[in-house]
N, C-alpha and C. Protein backbone atom coordinates (compact mmCIF):
# COMPACT_ATOMS: atom_id res chain seq x y z
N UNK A 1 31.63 69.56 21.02
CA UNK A 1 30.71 70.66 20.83
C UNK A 1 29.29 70.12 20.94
N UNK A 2 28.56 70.82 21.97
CA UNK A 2 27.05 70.39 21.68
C UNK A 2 26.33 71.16 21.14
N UNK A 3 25.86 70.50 20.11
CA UNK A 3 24.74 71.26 18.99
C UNK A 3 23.24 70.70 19.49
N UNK A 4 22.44 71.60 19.22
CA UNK A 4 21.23 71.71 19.21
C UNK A 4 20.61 72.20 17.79
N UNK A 5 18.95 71.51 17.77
CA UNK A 5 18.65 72.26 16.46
C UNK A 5 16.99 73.18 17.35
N UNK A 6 17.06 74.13 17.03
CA UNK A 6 16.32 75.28 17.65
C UNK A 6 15.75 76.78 16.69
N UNK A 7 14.76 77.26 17.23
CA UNK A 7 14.70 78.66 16.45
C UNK A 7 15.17 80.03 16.48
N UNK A 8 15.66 80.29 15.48
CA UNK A 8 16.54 81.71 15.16
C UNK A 8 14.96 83.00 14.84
N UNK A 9 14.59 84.02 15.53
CA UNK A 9 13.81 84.58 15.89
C UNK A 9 14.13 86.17 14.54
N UNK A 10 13.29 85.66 13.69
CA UNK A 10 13.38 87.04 12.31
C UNK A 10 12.12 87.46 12.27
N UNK A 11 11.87 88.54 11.52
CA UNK A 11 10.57 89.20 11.10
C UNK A 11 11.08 90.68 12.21
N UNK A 12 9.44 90.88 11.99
CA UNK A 12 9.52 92.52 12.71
C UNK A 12 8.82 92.89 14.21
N UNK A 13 8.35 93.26 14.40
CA UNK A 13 7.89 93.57 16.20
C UNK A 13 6.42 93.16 16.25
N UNK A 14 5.78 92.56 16.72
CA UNK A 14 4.59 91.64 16.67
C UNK A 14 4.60 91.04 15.15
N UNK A 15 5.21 90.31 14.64
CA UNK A 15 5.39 90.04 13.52
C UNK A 15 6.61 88.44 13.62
N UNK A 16 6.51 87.80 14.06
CA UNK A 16 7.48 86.87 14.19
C UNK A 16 7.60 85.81 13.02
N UNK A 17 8.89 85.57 12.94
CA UNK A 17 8.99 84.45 11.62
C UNK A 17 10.22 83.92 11.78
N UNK A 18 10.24 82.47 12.04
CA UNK A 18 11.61 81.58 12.67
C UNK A 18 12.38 81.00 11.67
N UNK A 19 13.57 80.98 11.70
CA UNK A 19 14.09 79.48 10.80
C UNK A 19 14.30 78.52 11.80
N UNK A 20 14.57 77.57 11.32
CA UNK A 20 15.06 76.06 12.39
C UNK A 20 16.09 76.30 12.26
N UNK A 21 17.22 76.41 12.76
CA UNK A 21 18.90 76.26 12.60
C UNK A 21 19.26 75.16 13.62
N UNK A 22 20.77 74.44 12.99
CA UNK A 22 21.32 73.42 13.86
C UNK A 22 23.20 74.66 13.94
N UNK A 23 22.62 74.75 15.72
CA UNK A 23 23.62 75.88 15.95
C UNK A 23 24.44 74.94 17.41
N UNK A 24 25.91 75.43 17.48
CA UNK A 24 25.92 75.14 19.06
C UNK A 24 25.44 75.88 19.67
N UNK A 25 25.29 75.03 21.29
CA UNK A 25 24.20 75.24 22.29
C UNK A 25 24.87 76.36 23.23
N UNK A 26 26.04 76.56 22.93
CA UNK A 26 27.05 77.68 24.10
C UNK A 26 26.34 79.32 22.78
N UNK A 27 25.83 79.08 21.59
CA UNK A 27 26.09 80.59 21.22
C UNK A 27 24.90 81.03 21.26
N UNK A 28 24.52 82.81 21.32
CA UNK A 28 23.24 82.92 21.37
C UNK A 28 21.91 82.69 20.72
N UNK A 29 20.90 82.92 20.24
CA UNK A 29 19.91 82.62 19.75
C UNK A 29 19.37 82.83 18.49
N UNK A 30 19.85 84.34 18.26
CA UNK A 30 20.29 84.43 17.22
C UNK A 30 21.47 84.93 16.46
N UNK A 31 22.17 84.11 17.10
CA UNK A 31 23.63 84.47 17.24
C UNK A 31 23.93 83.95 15.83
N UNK A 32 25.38 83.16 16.16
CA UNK A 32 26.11 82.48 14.69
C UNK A 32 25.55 80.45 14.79
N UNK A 33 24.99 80.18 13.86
CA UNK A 33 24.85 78.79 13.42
C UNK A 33 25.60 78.11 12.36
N UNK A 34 25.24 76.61 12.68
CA UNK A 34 25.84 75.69 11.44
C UNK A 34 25.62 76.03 10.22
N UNK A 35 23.89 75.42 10.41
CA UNK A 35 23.00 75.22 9.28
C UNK A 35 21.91 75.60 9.54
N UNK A 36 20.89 76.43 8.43
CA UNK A 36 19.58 76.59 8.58
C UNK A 36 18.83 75.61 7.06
N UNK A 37 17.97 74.36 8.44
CA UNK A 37 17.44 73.42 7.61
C UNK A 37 15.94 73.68 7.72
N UNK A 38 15.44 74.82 7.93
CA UNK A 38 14.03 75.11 7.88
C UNK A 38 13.23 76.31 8.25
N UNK A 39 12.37 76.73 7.93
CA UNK A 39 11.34 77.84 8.34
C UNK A 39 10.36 77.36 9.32
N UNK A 40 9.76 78.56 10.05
CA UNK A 40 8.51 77.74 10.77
C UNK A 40 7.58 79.78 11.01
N UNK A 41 6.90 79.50 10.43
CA UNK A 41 5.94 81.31 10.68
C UNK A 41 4.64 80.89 11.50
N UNK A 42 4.55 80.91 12.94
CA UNK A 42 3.64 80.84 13.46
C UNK A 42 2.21 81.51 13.23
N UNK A 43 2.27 82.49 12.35
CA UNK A 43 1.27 83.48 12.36
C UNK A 43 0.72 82.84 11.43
N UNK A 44 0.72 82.17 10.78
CA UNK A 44 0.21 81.78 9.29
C UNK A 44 -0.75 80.32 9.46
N UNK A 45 -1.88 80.21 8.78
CA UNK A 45 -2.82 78.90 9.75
C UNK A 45 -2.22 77.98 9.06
N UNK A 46 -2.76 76.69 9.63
CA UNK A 46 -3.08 75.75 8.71
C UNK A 46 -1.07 75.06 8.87
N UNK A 47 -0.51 74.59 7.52
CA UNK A 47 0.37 73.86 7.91
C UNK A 47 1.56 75.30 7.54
N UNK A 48 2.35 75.34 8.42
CA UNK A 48 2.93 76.73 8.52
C UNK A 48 4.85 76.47 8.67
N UNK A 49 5.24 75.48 8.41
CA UNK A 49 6.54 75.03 8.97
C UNK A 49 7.16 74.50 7.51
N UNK A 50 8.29 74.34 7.33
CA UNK A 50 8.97 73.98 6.44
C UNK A 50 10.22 73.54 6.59
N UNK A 51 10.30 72.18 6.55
CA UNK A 51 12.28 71.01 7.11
C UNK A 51 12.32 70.44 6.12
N UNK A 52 13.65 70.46 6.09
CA UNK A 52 14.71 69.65 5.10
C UNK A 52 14.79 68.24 5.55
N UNK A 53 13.96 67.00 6.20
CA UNK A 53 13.94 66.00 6.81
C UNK A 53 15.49 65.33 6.51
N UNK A 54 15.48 64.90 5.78
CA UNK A 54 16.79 64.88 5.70
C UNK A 54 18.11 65.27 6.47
N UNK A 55 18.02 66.49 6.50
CA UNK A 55 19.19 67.25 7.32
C UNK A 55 18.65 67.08 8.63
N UNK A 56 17.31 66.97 9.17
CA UNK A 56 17.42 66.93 10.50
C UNK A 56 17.51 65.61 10.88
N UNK A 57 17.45 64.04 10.02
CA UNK A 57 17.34 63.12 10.51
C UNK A 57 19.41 62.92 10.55
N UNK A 58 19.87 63.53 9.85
CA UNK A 58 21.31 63.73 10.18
C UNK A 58 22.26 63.96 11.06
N UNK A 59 21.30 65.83 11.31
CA UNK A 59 22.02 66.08 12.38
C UNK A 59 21.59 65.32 13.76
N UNK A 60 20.98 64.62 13.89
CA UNK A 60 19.99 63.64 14.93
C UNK A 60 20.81 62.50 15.07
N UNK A 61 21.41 61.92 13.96
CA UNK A 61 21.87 60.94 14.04
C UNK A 61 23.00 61.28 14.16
N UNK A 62 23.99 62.55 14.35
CA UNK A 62 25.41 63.27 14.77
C UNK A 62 25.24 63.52 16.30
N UNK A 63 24.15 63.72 17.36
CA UNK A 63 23.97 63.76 18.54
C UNK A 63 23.02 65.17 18.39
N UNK A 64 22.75 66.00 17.21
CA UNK A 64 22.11 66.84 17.97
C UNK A 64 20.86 67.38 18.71
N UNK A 65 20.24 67.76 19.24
CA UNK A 65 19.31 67.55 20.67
C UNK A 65 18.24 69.02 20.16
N UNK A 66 17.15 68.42 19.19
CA UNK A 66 16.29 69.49 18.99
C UNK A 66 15.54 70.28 20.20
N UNK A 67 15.12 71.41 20.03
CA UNK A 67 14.14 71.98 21.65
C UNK A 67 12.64 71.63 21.21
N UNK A 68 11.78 71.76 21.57
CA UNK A 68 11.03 71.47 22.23
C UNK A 68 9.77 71.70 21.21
N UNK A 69 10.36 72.79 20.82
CA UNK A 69 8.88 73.35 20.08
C UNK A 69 9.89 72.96 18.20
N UNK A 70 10.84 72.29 18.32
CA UNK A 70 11.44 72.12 16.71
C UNK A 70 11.05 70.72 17.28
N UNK A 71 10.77 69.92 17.94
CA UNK A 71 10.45 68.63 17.99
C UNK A 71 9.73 68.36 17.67
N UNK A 72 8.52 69.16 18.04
CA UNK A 72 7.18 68.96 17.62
C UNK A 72 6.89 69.69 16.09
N UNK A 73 7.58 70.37 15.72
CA UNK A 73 7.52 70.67 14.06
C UNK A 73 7.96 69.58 13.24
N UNK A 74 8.87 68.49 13.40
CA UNK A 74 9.54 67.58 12.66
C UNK A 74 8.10 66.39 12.69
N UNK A 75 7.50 66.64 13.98
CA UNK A 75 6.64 65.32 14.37
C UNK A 75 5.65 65.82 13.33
N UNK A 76 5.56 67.09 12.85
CA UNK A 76 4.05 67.46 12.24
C UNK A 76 4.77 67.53 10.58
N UNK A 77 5.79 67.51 10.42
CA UNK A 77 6.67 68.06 9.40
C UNK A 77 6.22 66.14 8.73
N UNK A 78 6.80 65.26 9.14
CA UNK A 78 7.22 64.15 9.11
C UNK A 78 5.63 63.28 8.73
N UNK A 79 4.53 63.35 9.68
CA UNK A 79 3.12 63.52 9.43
C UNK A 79 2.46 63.76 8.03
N UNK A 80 3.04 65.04 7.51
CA UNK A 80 2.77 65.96 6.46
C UNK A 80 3.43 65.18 5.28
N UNK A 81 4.57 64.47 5.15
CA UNK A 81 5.09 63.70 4.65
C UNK A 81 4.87 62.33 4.08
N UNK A 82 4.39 62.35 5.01
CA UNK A 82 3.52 60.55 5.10
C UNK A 82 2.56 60.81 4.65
N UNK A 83 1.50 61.77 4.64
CA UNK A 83 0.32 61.98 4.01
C UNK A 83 0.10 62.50 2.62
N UNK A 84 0.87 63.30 2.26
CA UNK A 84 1.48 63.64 0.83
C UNK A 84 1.58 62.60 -0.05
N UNK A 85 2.23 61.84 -0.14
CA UNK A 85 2.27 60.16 -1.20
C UNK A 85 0.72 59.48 -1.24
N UNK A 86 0.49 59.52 0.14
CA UNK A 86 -0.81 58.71 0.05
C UNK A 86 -2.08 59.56 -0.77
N UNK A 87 -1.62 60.98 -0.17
CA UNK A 87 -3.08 61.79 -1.17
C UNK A 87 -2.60 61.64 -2.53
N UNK A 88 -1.64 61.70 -2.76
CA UNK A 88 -1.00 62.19 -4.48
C UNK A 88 -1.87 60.82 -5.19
N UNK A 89 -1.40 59.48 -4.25
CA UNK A 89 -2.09 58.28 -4.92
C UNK A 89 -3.54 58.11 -5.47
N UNK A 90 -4.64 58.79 -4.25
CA UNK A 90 -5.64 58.54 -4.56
C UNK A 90 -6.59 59.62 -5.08
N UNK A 91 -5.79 60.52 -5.19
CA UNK A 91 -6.53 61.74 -6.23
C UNK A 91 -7.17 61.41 -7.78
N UNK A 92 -8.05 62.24 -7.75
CA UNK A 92 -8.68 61.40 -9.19
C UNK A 92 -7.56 61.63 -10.24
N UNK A 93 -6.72 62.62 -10.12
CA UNK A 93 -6.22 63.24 -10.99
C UNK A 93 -4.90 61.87 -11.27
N UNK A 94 -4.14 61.59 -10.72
CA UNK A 94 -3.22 60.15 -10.18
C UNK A 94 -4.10 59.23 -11.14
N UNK A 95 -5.37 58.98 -10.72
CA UNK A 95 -6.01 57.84 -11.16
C UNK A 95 -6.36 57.58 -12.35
N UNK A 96 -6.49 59.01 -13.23
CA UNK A 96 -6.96 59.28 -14.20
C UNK A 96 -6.09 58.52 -15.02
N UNK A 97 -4.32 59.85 -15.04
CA UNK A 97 -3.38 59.79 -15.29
C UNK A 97 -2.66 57.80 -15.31
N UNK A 98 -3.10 57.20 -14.61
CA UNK A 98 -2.79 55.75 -14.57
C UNK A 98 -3.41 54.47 -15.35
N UNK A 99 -4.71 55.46 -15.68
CA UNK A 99 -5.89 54.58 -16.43
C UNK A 99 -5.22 54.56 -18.11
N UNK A 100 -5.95 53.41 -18.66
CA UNK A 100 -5.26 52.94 -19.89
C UNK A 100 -5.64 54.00 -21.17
């Protein structure tokens, strides 16, 4: 079976709002899936996406073959991740909290 992880197309008529699902690649779009390991609402600024990193570094490592525009959410997802620890560290609030 080839799985893909791709977006399942919800919300209302100019109104769009995706999950990430890891579905096979034979069913339709928003057909029947595995798993839904994330949100992504284009309409919304700023950081707008939401993955279970985890589950996608899984199904990745099972063969499955993200599209194009969930590739580039994991790359910004993953980014967002890495930067999170480092701000938490140097916030005054961290620093405060560490002081004697």
């Amino acid at each position: 079976m080839a799985v893909s992880i791709r977006l399942r197309r919800e919300g209302a008529l100019n109104r769009p709002y995706y999950k990430v699902v890891v579905a096979d690649s034979r069913s339709p779009r928003d057909g029947k899936f595995i798993e839904i390991i994330g949100t992504y609402d284009p309409k919304k600024p700023g950081h707008n996406s939401m993955l279970k990193i985890d589950r996608v570094e899984y199904w990745i490592a099972r063969g499955a073959q993200p599209s194009d525009t969930v590739r580039s959410l994991i790359k910004k997802n993953k980014r967002q991740a890495a930067l999170a620890p480092a701000a938490a560290e140097t916030s005054p609030a961290a620093r405060q909290a560490s002081a004697p």
